[in-house]
Every structure is written in structure tokens, then in C-alpha cells.
PDB file of N, CA and C in Angstrom:
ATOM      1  N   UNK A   1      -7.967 -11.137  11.888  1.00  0.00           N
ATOM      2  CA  UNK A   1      -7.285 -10.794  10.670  1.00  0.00           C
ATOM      3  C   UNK A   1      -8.313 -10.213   9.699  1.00  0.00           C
ATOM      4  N   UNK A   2      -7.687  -9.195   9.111  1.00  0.00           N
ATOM      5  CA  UNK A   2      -8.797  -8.455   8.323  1.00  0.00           C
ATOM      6  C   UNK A   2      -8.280  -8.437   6.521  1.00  0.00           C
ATOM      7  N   UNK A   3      -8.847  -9.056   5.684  1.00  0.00           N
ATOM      8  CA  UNK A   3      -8.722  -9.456   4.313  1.00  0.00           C
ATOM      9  C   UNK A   3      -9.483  -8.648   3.506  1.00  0.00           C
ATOM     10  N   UNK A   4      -8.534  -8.184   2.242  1.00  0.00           N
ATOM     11  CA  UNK A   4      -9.468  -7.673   1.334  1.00  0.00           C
ATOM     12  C   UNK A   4     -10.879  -8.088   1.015  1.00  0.00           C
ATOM     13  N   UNK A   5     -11.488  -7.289   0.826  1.00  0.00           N
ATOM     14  CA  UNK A   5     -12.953  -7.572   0.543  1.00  0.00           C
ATOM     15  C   UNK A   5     -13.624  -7.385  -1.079  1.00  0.00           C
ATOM     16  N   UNK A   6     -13.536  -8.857  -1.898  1.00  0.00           N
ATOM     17  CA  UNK A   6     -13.978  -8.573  -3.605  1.00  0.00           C
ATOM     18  C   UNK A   6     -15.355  -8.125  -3.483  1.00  0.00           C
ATOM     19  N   UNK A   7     -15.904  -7.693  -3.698  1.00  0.00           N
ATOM     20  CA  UNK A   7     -17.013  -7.577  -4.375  1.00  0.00           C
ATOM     21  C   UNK A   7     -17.093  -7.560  -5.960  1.00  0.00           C
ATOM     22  N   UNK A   8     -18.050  -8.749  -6.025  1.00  0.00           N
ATOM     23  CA  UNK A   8     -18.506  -8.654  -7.276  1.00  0.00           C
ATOM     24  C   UNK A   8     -19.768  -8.486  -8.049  1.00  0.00           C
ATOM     25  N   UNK A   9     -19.941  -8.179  -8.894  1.00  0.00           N
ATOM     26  CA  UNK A   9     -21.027  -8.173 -10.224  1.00  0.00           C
ATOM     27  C   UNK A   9     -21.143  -8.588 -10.827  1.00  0.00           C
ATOM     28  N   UNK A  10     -22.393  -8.423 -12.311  1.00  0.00           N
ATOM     29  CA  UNK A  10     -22.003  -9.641 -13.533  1.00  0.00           C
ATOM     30  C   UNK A  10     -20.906  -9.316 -13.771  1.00  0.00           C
ATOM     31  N   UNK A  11     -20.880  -7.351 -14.141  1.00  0.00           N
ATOM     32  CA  UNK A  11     -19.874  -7.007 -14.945  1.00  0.00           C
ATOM     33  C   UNK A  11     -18.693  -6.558 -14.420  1.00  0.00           C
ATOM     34  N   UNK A  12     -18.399  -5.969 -13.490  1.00  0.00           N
ATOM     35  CA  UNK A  12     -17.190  -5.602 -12.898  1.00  0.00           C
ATOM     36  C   UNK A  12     -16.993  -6.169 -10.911  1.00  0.00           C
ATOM     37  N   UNK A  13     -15.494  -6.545 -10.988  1.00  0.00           N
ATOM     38  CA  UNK A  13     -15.187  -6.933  -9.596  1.00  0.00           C
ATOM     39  C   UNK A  13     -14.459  -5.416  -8.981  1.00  0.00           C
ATOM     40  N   UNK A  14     -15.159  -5.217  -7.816  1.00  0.00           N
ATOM     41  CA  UNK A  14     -14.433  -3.711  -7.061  1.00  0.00           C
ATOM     42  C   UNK A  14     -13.743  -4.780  -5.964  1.00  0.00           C
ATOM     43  N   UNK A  15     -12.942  -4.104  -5.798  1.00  0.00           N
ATOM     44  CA  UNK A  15     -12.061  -4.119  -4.175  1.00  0.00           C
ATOM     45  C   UNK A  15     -11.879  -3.526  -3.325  1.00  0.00           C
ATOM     46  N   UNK A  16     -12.712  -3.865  -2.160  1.00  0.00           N
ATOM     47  CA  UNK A  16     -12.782  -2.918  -1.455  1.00  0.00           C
ATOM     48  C   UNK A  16     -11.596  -3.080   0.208  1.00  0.00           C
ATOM     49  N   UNK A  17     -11.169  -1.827   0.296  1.00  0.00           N
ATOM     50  CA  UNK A  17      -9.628  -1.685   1.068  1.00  0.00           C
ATOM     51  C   UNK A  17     -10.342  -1.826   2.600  1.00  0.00           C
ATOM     52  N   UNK A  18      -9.119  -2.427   3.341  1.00  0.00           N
ATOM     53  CA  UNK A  18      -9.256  -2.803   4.445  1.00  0.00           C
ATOM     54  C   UNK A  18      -9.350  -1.352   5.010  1.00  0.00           C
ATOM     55  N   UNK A  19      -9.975  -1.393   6.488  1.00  0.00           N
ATOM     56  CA  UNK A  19     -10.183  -0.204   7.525  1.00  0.00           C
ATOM     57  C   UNK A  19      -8.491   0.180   7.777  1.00  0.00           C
ATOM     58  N   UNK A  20      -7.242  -0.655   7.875  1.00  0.00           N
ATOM     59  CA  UNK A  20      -5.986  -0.635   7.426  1.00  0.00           C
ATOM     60  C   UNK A  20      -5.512   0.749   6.695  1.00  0.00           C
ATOM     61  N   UNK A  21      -6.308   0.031   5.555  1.00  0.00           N
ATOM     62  CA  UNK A  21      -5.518   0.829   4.117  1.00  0.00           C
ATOM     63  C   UNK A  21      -5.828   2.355   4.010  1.00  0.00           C
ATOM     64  N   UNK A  22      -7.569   2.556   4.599  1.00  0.00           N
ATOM     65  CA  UNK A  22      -8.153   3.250   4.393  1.00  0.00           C
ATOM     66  C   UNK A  22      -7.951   4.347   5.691  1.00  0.00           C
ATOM     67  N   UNK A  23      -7.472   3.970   6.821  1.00  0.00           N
ATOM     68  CA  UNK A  23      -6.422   4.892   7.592  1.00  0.00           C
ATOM     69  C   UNK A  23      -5.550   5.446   7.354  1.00  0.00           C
ATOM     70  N   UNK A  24      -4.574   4.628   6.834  1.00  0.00           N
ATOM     71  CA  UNK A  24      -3.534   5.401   6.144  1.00  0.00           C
ATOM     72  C   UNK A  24      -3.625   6.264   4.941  1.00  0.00           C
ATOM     73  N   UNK A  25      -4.476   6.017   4.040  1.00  0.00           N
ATOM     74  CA  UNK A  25      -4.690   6.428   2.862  1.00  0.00           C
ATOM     75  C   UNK A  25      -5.324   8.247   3.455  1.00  0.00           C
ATOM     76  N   UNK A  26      -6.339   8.044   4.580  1.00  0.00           N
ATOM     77  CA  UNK A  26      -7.106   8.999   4.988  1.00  0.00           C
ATOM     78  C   UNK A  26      -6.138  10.429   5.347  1.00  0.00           C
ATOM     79  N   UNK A  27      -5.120   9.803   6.697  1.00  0.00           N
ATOM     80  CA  UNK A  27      -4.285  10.335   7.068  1.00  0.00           C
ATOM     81  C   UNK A  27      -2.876  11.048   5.990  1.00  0.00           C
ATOM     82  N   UNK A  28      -2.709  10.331   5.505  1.00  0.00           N
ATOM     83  CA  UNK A  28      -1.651  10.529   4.158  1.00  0.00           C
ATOM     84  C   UNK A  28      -2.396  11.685   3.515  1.00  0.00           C
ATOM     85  N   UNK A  29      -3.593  12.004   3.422  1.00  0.00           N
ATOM     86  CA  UNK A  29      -3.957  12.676   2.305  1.00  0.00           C
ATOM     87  C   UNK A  29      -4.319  13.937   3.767  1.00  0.00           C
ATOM     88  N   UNK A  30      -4.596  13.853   4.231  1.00  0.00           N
ATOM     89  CA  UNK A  30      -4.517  15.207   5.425  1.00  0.00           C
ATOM     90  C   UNK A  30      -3.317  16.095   5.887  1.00  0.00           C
ATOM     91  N   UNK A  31      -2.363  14.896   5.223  1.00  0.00           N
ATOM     92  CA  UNK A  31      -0.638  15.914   5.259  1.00  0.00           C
ATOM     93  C   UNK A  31      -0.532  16.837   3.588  1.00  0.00           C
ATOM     94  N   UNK A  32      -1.497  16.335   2.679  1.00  0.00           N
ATOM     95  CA  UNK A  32      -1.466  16.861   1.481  1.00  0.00           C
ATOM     96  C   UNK A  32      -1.156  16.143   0.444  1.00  0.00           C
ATOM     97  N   UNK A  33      -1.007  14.589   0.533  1.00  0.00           N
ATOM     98  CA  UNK A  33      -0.315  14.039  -0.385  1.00  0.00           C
ATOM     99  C   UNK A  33      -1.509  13.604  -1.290  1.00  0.00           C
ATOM    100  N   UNK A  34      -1.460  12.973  -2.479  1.00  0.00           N
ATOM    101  CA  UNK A  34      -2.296  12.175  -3.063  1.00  0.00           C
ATOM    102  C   UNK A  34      -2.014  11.379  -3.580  1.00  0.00           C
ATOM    103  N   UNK A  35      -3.245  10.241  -2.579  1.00  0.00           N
ATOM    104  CA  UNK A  35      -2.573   8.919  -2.519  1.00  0.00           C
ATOM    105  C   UNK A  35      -3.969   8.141  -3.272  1.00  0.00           C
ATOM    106  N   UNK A  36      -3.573   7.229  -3.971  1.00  0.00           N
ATOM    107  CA  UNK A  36      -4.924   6.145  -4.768  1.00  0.00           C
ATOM    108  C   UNK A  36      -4.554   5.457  -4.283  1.00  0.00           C
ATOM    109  N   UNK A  37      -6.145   4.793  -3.648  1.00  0.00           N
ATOM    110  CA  UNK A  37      -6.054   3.393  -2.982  1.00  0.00           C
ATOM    111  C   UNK A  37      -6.449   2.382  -4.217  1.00  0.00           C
ATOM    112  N   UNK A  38      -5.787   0.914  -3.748  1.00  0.00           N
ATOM    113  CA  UNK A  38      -6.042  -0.295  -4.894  1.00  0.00           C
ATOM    114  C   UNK A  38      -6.175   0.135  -6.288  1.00  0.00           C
ATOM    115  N   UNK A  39      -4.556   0.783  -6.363  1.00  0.00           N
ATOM    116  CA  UNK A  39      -4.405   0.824  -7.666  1.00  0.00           C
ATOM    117  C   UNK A  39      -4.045  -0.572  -8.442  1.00  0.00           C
ATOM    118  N   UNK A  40      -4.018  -0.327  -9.617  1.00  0.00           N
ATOM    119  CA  UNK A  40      -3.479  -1.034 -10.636  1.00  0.00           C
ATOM    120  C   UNK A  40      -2.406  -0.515 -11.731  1.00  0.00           C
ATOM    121  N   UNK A  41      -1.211  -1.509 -11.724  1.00  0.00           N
ATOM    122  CA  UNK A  41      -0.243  -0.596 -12.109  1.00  0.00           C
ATOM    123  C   UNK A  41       0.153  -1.461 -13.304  1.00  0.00           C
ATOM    124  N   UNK A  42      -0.802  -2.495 -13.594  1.00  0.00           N
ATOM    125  CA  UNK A  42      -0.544  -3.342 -14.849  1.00  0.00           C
ATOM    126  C   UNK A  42      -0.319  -4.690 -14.737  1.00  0.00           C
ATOM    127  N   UNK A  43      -0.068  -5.404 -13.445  1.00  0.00           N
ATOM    128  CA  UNK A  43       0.650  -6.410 -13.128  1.00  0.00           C
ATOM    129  C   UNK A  43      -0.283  -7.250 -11.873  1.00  0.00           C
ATOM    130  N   UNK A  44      -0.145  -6.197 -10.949  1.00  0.00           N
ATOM    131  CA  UNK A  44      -1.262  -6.205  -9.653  1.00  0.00           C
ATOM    132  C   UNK A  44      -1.658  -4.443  -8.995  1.00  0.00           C
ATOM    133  N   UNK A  45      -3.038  -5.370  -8.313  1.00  0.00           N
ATOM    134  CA  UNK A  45      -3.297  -3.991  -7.594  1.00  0.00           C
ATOM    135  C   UNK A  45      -2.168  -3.954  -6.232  1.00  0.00           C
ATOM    136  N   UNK A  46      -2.090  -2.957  -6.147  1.00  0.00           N
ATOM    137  CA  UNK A  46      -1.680  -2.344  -4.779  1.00  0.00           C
ATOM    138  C   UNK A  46      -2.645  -1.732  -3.767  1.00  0.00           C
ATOM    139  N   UNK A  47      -2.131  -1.653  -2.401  1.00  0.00           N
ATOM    140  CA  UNK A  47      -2.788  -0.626  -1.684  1.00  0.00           C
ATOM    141  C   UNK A  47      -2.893   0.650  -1.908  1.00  0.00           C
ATOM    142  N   UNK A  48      -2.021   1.136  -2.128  1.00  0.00           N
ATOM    143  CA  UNK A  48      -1.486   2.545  -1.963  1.00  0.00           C
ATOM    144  C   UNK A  48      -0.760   2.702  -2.962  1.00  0.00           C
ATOM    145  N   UNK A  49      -0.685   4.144  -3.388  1.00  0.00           N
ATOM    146  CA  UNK A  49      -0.054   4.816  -4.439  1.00  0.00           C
ATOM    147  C   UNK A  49       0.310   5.843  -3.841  1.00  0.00           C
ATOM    148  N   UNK A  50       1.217   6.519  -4.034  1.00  0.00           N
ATOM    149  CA  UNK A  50       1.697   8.202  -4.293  1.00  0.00           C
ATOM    150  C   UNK A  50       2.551   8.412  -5.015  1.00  0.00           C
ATOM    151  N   UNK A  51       1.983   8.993  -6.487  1.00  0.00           N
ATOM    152  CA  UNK A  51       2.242   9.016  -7.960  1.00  0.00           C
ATOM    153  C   UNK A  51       3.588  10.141  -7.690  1.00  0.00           C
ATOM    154  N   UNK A  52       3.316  10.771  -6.918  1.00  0.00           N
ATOM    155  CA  UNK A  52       4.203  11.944  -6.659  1.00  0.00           C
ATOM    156  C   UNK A  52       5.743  11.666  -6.454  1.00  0.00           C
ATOM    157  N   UNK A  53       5.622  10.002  -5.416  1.00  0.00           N
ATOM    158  CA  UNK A  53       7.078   9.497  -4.802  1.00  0.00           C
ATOM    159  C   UNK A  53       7.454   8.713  -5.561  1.00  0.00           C
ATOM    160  N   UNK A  54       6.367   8.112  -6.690  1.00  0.00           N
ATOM    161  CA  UNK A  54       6.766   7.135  -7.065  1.00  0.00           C
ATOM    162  C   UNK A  54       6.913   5.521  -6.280  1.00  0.00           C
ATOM    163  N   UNK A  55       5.927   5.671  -5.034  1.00  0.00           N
ATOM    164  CA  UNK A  55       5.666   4.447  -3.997  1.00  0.00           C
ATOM    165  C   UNK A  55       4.334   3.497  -4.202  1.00  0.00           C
ATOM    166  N   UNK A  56       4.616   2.820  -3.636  1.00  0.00           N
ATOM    167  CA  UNK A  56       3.484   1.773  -3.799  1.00  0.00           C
ATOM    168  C   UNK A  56       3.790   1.094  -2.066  1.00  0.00           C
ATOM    169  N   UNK A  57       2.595   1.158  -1.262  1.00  0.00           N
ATOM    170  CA  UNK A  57       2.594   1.328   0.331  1.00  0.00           C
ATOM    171  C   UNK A  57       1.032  -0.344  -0.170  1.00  0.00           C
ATOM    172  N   UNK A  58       2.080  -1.222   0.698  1.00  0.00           N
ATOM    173  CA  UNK A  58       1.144  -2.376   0.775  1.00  0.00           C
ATOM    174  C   UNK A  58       1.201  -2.730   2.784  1.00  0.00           C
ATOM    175  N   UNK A  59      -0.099  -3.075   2.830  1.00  0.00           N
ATOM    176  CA  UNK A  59      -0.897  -2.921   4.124  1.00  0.00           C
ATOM    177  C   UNK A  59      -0.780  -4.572   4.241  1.00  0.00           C
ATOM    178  N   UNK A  60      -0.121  -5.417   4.950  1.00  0.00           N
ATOM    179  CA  UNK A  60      -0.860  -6.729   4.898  1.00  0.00           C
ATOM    180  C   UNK A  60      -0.758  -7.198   6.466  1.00  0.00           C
ATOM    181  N   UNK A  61      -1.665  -8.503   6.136  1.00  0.00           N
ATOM    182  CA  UNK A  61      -2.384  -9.213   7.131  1.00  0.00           C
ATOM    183  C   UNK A  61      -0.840  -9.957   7.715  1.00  0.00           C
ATOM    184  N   UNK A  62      -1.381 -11.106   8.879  1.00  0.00           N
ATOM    185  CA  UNK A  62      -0.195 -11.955   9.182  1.00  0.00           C
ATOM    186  C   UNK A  62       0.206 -12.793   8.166  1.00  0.00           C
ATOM    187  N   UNK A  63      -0.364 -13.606   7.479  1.00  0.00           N
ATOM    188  CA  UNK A  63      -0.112 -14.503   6.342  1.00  0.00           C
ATOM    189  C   UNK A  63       0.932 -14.211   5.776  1.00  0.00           C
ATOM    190  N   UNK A  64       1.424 -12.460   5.309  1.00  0.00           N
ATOM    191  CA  UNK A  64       2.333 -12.470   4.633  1.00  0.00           C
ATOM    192  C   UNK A  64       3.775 -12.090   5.384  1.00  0.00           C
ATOM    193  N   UNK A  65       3.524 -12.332   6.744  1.00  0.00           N
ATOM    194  CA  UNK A  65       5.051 -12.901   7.310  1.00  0.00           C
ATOM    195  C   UNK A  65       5.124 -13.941   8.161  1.00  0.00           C
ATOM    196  N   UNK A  66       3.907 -14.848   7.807  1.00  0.00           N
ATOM    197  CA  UNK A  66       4.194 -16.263   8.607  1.00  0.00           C
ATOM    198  C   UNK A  66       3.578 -17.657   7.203  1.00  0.00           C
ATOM    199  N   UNK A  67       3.415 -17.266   6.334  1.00  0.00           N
ATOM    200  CA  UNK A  67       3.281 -17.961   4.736  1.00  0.00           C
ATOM    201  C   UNK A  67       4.718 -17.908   4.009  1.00  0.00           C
ATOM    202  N   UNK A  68       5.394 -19.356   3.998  1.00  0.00           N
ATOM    203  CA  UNK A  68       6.522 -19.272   2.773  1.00  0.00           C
ATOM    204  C   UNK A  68       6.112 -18.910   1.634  1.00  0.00           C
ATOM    205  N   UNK A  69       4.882 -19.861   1.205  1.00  0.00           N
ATOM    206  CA  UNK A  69       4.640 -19.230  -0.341  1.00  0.00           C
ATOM    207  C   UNK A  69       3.881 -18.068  -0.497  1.00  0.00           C
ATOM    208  N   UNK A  70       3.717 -17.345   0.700  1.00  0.00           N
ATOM    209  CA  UNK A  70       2.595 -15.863   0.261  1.00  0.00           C
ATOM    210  C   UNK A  70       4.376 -14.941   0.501  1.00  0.00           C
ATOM    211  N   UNK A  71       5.089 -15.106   1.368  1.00  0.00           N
ATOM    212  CA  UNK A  71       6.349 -14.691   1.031  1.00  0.00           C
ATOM    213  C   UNK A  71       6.985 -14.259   0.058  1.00  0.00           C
ATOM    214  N   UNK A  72       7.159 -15.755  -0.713  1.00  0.00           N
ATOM    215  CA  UNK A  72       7.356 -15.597  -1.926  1.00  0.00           C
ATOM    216  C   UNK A  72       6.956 -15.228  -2.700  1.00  0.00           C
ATOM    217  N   UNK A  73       5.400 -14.788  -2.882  1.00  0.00           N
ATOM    218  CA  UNK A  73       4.337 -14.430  -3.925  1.00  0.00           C
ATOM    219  C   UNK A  73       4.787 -12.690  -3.994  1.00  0.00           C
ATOM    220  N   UNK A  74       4.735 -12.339  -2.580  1.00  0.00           N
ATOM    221  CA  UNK A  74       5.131 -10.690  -2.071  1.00  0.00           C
ATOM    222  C   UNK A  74       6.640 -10.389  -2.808  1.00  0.00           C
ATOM    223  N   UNK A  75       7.713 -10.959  -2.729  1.00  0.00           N
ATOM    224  CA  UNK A  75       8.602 -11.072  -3.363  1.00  0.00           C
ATOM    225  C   UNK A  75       8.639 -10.691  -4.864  1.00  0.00           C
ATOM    226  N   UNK A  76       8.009 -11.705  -5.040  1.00  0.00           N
ATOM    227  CA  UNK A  76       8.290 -11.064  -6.759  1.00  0.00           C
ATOM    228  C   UNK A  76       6.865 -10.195  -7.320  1.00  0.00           C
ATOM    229  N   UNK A  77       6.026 -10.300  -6.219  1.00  0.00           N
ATOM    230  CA  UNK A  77       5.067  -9.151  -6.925  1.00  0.00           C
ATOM    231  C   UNK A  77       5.828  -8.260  -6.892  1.00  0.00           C
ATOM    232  N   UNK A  78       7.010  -7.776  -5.474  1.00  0.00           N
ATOM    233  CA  UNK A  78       6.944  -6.611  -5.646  1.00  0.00           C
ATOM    234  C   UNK A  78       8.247  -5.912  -6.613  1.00  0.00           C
ATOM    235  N   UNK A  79       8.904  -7.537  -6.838  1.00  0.00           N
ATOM    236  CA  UNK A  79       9.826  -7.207  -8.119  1.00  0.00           C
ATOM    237  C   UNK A  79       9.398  -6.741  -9.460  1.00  0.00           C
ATOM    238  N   UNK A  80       8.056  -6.554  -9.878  1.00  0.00           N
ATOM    239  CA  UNK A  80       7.659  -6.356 -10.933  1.00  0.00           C
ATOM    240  C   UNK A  80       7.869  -4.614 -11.137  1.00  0.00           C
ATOM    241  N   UNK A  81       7.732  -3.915  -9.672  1.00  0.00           N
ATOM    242  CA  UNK A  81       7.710  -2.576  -9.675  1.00  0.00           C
ATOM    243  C   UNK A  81       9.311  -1.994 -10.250  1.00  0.00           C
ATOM    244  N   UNK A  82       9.892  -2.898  -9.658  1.00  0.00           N
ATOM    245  CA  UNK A  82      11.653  -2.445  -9.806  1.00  0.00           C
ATOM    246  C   UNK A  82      11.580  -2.084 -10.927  1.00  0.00           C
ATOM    247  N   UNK A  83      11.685  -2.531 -12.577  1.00  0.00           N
ATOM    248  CA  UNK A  83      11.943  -2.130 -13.490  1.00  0.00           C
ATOM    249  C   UNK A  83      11.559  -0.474 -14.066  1.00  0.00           C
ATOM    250  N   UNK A  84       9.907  -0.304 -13.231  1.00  0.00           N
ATOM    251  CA  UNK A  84       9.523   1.005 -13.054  1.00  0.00           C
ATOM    252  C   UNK A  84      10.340   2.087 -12.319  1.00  0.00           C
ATOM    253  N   UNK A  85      10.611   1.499 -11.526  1.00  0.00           N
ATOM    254  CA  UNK A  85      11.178   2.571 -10.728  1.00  0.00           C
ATOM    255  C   UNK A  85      10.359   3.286  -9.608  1.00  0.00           C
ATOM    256  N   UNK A  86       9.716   2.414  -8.901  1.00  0.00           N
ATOM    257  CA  UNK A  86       8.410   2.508  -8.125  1.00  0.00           C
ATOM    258  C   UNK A  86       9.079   1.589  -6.561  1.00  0.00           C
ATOM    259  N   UNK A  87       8.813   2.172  -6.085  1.00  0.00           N
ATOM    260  CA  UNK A  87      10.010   1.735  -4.491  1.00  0.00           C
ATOM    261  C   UNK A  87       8.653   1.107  -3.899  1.00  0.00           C
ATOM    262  N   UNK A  88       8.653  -0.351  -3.122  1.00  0.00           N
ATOM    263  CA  UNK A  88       7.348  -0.583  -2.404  1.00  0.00           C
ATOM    264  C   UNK A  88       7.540  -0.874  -1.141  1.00  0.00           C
ATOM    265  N   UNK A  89       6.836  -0.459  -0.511  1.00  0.00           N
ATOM    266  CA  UNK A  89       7.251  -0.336   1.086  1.00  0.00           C
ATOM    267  C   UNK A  89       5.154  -1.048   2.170  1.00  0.00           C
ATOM    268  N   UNK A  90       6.387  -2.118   2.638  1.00  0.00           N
ATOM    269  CA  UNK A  90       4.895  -2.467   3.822  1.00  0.00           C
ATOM    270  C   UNK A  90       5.064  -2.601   4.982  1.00  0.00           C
ATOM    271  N   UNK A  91       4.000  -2.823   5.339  1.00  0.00           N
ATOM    272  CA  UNK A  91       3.226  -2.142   6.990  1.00  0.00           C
ATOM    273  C   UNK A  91       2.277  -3.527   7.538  1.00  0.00           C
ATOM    274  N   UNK A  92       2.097  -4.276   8.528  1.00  0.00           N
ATOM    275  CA  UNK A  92       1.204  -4.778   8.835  1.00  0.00           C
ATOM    276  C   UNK A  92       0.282  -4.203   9.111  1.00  0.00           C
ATOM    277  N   UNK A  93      -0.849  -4.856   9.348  1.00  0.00           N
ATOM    278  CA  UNK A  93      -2.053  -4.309   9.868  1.00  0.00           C
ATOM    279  C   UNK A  93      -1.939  -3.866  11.198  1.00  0.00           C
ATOM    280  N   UNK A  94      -0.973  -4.288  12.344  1.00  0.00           N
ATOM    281  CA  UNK A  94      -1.017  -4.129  13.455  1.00  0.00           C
ATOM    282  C   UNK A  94      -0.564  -3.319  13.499  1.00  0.00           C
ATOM    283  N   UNK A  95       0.799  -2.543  12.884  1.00  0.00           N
ATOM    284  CA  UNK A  95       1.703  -1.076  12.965  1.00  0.00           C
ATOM    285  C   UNK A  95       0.508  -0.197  12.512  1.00  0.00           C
ATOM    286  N   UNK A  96      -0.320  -0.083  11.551  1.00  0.00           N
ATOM    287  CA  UNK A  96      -0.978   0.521  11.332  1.00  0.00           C
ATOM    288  C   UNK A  96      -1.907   0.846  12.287  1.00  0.00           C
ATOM    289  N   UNK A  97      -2.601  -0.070  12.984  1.00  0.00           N
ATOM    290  CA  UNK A  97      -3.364  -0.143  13.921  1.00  0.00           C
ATOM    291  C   UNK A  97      -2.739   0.788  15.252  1.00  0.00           C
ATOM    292  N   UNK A  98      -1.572   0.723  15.466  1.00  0.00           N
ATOM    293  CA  UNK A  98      -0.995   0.933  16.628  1.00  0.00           C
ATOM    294  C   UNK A  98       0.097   2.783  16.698  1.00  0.00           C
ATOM    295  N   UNK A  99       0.414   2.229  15.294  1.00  0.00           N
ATOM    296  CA  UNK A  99       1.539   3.798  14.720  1.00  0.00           C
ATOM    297  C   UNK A  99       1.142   4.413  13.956  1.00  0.00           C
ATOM    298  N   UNK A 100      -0.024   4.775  13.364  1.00  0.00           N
ATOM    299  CA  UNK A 100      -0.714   5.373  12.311  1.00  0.00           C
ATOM    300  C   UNK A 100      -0.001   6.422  11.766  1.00  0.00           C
ATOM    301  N   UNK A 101       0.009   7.488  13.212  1.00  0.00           N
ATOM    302  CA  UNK A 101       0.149   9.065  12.602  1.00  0.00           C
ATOM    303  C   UNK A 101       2.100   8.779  12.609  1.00  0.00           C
ATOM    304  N   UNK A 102       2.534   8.250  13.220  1.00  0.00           N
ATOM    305  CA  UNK A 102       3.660   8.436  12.877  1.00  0.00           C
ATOM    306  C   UNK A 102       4.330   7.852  11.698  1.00  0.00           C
ATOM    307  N   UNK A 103       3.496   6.657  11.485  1.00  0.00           N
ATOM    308  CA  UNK A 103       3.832   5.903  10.001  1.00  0.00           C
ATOM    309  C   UNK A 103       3.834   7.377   9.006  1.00  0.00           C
ATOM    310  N   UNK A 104       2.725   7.789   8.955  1.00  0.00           N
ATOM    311  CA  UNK A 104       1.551   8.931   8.057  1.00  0.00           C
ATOM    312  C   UNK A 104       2.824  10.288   8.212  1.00  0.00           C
ATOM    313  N   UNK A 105       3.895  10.264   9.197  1.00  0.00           N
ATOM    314  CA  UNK A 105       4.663  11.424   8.818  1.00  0.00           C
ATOM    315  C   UNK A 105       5.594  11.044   8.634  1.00  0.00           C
ATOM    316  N   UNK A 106       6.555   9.599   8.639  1.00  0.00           N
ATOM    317  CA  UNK A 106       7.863   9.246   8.184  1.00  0.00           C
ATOM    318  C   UNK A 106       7.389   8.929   6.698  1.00  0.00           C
ATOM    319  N   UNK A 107       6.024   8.892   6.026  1.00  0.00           N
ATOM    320  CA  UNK A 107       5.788   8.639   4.769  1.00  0.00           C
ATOM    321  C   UNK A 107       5.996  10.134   3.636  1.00  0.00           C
ATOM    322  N   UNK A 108       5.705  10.664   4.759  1.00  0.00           N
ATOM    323  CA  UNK A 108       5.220  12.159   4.447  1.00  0.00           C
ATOM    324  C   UNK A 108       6.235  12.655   4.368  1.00  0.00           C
ATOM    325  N   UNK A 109       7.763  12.790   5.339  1.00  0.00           N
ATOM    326  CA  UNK A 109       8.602  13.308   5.037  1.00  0.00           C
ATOM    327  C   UNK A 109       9.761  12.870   4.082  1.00  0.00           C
ATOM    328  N   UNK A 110       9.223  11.317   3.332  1.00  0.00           N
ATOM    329  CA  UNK A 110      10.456  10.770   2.425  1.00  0.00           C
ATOM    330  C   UNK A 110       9.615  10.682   0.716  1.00  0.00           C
ATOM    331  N   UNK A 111       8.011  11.175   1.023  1.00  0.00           N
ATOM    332  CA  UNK A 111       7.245  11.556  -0.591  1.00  0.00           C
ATOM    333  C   UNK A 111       6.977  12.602  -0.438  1.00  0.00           C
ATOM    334  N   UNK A 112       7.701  13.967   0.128  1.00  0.00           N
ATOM    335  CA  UNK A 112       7.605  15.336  -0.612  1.00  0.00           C
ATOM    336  C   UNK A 112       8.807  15.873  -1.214  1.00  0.00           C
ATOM    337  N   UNK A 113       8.677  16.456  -2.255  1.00  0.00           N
ATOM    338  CA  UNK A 113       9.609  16.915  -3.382  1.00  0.00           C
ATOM    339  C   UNK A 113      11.060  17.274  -2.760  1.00  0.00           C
ATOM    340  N   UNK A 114      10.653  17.450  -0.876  1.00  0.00           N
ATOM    341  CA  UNK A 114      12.340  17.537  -0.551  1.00  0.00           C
ATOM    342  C   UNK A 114      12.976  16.522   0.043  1.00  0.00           C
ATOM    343  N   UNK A 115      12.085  15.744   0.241  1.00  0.00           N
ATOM    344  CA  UNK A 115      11.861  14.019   0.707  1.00  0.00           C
ATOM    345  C   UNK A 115      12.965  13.378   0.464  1.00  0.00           C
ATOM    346  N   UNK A 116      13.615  12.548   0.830  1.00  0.00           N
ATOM    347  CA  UNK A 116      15.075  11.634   0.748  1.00  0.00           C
ATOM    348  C   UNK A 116      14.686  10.737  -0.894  1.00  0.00           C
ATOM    349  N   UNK A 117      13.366  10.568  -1.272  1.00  0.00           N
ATOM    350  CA  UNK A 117      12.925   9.531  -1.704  1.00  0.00           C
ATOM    351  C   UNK A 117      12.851  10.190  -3.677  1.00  0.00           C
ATOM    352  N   UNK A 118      13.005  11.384  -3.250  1.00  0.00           N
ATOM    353  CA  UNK A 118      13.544  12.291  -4.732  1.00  0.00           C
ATOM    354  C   UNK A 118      14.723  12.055  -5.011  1.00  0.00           C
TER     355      UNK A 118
END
């Protein structure tokens, strides 16, 4: 299982994205999109962004479909987006691992401007 990685300082904590996130993020941006990894949208970071779809693409480990309370935590983190109007969509690490490029074009064809997701 592969977990975010904090790094810290006196003064600032970075986060650094799983080999996961940073596949998809890689690939996503080779179809043309632009995508920010471990954003912050006020509430929590995310994996993934594409400001364009208005998505927020979270990458997670097993924990968060074999944890009741990390379940639940995923739940209403990702209720915080609703009021925005920010759609969040996840992926294990293993689909990623396994479906990359095809994840990277069903993403691709529902965040471009003719995309279902407009």
C-alpha cells in the first residue's frame, strides 16, 4: 500500500503525491488537459484537479474501501465539494496501476468542453 508522503519543515509542510496520482496526473496532461496535483480547495487537499471540468479525481489506497470510519471521512469530505459544484470521482491505486490509459481517456472524454460533464 502506497500513502501520501508529508514532508515537512520548520516552515512549510509539502505533500508529496503517490507514483498513483502522479500517473494519472502525467497522462491526463498528455491528452491536453490541465490538471493540479494536491490541490487545496479550502476545506482539503485533493489529488487531482481539472479546473476546466470542474473535477476533483482522488487516487486512494485500500483503507478507503475496507475502513468504516475512513468511509465515512471520504463521504463527507467529498460532500464539501457539492455546494461548489465540483463533481469528485475515485480510483484505487490498483485501477490505476492496471487501467491507466484507459482511465486517462474516459477522463478525457467527460472534461473536454464537449465532454458529457459540461
Amino acid at each position: 500500500m502506497v500513502l501520501h508522503t508529508i514532508v515537512s519543515s520548520m516552515k512549510t509542510t509539502q505533500i508529496v503525491p503517490t507514483k498513483q496520482v502522479l500517473d494519472l496526473k502525467t497522462a491526463l496532461e498528455k491528452k491536453g488537459l490541465t490538471v493540479l496535483a494536491e490541490y487545496w480547495d479550502g476545506h482539503k487537499h485533493v489529488d487531482l484537479y481539472i479546473p476546466s471540468a470542474k473535477l476533483f479525481i482522488e487516487v486512494d489506497g485500500i483503507q478507503h474501501y475496507i475502513d468504516a470510519k475512513q468511509i465515512i471521512a471520504d463521504l463527507k469530505r467529498d460532500h464539501y465539494s457539492d455546494g461548489d459544484d465540483i463533481y469528485t470521482k475515485r480510483f484505487s491505486n490498483q485501477l490505476i496501476d492496471t487501467h491507466l490509459e484507459e482511465i486517462a481517456d474516459a477522463i478525457y472524454k467527460i472534461a473536454t468542453p464537449t465532454g458529457v460533464i459540461h
